[in-house]
PDB file of N, CA and C in Angstrom:
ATOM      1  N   UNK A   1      92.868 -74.730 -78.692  1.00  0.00           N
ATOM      2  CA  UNK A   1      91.814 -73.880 -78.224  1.00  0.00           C
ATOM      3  C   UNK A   1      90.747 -73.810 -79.312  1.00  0.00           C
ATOM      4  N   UNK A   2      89.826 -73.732 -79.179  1.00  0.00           N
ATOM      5  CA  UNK A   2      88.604 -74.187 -79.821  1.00  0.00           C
ATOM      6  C   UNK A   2      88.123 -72.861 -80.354  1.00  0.00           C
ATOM      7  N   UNK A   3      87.492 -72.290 -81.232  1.00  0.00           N
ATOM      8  CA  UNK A   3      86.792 -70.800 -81.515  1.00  0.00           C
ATOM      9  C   UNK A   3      86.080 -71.143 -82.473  1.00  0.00           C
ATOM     10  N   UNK A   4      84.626 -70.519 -82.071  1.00  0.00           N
ATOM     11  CA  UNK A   4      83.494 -70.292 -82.754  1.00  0.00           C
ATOM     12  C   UNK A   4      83.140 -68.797 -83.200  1.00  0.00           C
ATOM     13  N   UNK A   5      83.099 -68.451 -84.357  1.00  0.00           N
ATOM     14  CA  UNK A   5      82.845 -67.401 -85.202  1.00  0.00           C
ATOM     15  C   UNK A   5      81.453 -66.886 -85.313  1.00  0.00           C
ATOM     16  N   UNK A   6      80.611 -66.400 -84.700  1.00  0.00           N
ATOM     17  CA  UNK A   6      79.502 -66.034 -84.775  1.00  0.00           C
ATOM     18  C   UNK A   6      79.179 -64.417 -85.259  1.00  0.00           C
ATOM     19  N   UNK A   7      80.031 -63.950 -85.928  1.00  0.00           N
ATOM     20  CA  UNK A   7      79.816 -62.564 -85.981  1.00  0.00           C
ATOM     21  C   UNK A   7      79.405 -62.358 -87.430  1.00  0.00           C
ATOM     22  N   UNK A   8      79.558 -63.814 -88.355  1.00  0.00           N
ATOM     23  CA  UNK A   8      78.860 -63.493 -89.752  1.00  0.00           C
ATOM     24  C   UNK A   8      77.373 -63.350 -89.658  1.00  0.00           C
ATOM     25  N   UNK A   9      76.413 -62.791 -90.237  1.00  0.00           N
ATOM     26  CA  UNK A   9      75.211 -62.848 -90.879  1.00  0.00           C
ATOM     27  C   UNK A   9      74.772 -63.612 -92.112  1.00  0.00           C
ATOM     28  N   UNK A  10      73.957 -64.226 -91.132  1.00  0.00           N
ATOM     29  CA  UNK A  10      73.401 -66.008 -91.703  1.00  0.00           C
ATOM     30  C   UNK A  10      71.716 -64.872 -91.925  1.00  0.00           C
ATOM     31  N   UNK A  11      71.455 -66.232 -93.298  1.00  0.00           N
ATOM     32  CA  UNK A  11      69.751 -66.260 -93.642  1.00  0.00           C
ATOM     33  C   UNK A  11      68.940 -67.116 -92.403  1.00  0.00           C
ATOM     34  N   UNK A  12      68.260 -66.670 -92.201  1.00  0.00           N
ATOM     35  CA  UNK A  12      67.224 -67.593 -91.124  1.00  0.00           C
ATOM     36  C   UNK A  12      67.854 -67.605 -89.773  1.00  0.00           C
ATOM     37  N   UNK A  13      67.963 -66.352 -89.708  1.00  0.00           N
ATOM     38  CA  UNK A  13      68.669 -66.384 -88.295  1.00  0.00           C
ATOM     39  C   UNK A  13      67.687 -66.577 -86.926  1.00  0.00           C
ATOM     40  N   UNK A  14      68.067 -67.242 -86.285  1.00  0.00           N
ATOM     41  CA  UNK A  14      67.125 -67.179 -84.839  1.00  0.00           C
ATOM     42  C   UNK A  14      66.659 -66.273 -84.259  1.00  0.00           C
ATOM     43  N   UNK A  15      67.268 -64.897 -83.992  1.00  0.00           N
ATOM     44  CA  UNK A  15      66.897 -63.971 -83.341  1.00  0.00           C
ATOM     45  C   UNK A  15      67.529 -64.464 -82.098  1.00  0.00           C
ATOM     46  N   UNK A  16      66.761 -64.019 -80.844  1.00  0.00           N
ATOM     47  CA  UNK A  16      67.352 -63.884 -79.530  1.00  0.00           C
ATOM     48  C   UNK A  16      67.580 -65.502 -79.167  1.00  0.00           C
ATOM     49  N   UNK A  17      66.956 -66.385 -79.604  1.00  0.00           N
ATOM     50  CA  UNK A  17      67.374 -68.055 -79.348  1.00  0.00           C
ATOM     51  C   UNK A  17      68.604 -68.586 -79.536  1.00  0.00           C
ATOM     52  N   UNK A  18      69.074 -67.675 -80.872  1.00  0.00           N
ATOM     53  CA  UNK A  18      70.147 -68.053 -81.763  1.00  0.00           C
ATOM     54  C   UNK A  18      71.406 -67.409 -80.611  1.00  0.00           C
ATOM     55  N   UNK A  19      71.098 -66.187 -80.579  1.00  0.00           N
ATOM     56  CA  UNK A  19      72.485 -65.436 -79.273  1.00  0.00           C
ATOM     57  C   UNK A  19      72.401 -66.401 -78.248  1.00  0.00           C
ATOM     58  N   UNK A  20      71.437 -66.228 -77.474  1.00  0.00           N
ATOM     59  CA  UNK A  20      71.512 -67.543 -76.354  1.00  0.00           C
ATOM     60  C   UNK A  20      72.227 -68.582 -76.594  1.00  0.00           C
ATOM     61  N   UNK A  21      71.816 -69.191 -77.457  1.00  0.00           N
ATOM     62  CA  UNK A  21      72.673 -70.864 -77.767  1.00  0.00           C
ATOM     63  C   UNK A  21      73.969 -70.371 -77.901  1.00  0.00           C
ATOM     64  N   UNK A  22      74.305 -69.095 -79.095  1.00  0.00           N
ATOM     65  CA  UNK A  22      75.720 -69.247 -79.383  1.00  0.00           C
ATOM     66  C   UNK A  22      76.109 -68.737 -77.483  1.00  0.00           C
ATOM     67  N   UNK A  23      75.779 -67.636 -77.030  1.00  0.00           N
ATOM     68  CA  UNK A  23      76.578 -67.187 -75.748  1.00  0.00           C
ATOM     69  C   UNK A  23      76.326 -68.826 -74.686  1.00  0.00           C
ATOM     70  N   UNK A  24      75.692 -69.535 -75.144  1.00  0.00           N
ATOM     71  CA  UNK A  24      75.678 -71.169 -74.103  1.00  0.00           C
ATOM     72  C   UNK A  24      77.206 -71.599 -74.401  1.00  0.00           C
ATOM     73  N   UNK A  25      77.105 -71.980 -76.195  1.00  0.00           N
ATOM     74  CA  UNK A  25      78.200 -72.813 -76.527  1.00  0.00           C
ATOM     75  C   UNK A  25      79.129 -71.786 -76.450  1.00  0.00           C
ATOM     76  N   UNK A  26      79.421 -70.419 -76.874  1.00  0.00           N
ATOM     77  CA  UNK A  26      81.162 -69.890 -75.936  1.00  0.00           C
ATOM     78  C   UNK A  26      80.904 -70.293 -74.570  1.00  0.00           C
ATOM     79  N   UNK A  27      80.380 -70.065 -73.366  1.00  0.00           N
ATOM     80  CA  UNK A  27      80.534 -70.197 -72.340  1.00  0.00           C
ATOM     81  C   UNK A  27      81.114 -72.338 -72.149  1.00  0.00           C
ATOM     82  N   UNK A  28      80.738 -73.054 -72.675  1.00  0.00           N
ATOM     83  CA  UNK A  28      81.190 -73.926 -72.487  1.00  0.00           C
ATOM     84  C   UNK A  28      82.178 -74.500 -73.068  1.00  0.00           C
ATOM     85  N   UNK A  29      82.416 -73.829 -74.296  1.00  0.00           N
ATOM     86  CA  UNK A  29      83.963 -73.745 -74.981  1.00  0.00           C
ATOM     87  C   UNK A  29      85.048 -73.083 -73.905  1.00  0.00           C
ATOM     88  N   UNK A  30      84.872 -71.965 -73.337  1.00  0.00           N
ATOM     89  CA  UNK A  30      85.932 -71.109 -72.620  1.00  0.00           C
ATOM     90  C   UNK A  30      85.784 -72.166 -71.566  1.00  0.00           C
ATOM     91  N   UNK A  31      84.717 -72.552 -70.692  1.00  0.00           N
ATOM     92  CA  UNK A  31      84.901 -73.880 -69.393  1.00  0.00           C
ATOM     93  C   UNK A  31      85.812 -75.169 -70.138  1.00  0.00           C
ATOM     94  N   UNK A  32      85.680 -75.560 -71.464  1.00  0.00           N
ATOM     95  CA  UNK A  32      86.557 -77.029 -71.094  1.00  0.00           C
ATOM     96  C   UNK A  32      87.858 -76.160 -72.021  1.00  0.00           C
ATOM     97  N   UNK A  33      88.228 -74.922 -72.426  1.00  0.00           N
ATOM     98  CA  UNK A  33      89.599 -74.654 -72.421  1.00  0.00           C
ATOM     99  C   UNK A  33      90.152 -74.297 -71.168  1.00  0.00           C
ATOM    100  N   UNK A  34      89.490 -73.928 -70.113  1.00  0.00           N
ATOM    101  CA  UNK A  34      90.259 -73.348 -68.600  1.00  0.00           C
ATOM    102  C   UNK A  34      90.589 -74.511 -68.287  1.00  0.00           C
ATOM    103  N   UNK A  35      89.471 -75.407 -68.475  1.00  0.00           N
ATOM    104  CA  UNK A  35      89.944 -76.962 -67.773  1.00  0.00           C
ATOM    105  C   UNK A  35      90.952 -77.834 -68.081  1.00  0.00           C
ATOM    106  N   UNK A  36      91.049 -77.678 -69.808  1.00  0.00           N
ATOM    107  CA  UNK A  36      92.209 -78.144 -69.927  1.00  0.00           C
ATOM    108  C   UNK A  36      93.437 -77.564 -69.710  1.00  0.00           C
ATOM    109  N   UNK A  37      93.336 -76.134 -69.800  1.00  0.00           N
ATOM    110  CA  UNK A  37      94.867 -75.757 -69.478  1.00  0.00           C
ATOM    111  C   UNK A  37      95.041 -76.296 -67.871  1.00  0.00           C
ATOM    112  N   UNK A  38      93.843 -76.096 -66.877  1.00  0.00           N
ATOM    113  CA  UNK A  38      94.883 -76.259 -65.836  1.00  0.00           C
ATOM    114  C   UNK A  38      94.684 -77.908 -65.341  1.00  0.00           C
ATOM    115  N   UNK A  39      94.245 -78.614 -66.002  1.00  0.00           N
ATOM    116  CA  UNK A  39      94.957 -80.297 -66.224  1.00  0.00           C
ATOM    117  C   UNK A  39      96.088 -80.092 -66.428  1.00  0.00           C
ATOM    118  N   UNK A  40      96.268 -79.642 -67.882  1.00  0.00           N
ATOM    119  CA  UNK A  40      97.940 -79.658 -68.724  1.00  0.00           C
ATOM    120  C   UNK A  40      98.693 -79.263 -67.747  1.00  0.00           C
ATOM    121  N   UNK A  41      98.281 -78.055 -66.762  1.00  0.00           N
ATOM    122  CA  UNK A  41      99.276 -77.332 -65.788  1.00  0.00           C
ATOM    123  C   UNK A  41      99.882 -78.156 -64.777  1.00  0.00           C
ATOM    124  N   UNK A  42      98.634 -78.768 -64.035  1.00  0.00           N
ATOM    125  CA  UNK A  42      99.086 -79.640 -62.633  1.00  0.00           C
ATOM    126  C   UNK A  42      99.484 -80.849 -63.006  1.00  0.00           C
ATOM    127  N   UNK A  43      99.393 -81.100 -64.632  1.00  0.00           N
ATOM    128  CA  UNK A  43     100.332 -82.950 -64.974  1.00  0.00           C
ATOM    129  C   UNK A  43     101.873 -82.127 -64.932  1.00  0.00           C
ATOM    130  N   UNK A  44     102.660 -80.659 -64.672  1.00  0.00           N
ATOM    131  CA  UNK A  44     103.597 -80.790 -64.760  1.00  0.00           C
ATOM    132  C   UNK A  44     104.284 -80.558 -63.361  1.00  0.00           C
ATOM    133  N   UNK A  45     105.269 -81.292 -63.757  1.00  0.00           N
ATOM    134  CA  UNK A  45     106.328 -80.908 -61.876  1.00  0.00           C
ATOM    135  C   UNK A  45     106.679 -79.670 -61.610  1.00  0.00           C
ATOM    136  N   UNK A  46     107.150 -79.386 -60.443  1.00  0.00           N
ATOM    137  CA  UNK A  46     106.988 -78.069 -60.056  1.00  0.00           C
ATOM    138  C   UNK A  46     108.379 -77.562 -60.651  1.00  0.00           C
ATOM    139  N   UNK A  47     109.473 -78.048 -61.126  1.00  0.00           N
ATOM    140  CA  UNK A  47     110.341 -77.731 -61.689  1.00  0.00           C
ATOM    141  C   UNK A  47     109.905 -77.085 -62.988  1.00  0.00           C
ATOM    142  N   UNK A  48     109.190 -78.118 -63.692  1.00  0.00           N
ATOM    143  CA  UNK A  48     108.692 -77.677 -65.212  1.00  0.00           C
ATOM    144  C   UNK A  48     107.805 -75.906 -65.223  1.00  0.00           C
ATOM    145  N   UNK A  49     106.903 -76.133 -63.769  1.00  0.00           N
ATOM    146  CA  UNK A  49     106.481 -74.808 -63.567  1.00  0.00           C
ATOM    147  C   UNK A  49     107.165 -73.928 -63.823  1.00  0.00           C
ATOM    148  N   UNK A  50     108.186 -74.057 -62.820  1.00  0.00           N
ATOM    149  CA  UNK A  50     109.207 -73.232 -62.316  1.00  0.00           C
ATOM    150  C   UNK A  50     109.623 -72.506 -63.704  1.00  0.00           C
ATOM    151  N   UNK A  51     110.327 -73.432 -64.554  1.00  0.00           N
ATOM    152  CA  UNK A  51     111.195 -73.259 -65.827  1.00  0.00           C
ATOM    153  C   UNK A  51     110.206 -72.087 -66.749  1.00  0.00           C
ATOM    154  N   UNK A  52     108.820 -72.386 -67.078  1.00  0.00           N
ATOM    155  CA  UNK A  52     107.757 -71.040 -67.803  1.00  0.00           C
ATOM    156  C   UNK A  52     107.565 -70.105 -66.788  1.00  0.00           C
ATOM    157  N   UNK A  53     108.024 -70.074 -65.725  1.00  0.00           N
ATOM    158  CA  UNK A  53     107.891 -68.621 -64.490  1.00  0.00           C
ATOM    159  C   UNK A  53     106.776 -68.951 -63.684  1.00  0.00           C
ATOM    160  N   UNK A  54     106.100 -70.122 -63.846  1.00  0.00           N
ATOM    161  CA  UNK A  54     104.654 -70.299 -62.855  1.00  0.00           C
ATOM    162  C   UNK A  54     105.164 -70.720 -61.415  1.00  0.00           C
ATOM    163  N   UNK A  55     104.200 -71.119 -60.781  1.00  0.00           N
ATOM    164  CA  UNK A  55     104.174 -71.497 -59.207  1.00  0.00           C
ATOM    165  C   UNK A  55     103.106 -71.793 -59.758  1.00  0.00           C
ATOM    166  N   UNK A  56     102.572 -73.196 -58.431  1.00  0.00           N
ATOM    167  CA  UNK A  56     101.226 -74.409 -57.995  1.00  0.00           C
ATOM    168  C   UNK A  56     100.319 -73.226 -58.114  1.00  0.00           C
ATOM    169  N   UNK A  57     100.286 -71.719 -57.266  1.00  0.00           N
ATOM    170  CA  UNK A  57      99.639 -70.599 -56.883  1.00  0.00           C
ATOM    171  C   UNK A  57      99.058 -70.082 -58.680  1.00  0.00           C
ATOM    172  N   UNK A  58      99.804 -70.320 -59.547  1.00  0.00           N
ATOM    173  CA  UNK A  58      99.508 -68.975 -60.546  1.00  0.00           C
ATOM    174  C   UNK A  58      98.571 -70.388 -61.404  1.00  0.00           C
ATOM    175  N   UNK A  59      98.464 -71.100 -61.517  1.00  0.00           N
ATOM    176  CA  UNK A  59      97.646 -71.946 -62.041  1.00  0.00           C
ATOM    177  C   UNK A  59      96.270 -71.622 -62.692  1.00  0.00           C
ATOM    178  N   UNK A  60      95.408 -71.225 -61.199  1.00  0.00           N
ATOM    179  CA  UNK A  60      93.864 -70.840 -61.609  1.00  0.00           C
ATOM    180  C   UNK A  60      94.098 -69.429 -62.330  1.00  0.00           C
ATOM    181  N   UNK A  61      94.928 -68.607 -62.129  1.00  0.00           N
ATOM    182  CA  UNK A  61      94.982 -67.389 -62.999  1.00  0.00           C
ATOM    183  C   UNK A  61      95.456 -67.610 -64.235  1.00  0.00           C
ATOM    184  N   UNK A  62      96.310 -68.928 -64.283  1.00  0.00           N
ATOM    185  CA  UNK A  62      96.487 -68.692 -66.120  1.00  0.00           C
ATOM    186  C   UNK A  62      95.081 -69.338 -66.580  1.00  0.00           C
ATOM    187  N   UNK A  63      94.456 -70.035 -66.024  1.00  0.00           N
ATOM    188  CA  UNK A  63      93.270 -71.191 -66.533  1.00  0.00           C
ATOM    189  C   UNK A  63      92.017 -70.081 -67.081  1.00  0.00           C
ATOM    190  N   UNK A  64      92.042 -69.041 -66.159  1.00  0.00           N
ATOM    191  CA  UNK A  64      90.939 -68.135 -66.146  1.00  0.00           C
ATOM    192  C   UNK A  64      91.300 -67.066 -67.169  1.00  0.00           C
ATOM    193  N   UNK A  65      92.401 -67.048 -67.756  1.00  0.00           N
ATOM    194  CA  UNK A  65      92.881 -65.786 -68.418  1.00  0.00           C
ATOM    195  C   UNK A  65      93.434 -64.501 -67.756  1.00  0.00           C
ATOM    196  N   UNK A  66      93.866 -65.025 -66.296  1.00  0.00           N
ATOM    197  CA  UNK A  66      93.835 -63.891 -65.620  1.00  0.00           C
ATOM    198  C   UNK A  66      95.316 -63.145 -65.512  1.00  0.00           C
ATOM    199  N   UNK A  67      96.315 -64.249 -66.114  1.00  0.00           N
ATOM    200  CA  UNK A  67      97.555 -64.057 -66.056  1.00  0.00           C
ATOM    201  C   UNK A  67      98.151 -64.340 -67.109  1.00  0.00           C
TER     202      UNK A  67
END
């Protein structure tokens, strides 16, 4: 999982350009970690599900953080 630290105070800071970009790049960091978890999820058999407590169903909720 990928994390970007933006909460230090930098010289020459952007101002409102600088939040934008960083809230762009989290938003597309958190999209290709959902994506990969639920790749990683559906490459496994439904047994393997089974075995961590998931179902095909709980998939998009772990991808999203929702579960």
């Amino acid at each position: 999982m990928a994390v970007l630290d933006f909460t230090r105070a930098t010289t020459g800071s952007f101002g409102l350009v600088g939040r934008i970009g960083a809230t762009l790049v989290n938003a597309v960091v958190e999209w290709n970690d959902a994506r990969s978890t639920r790749n990683a999820l559906n490459d496994l058999s439904d047994r393997e599900l089974e075995d961590i407590g998931l179902c095909r169903g709980d998939i998009d909720l772990v991808a999203e953080g929702r579960r």
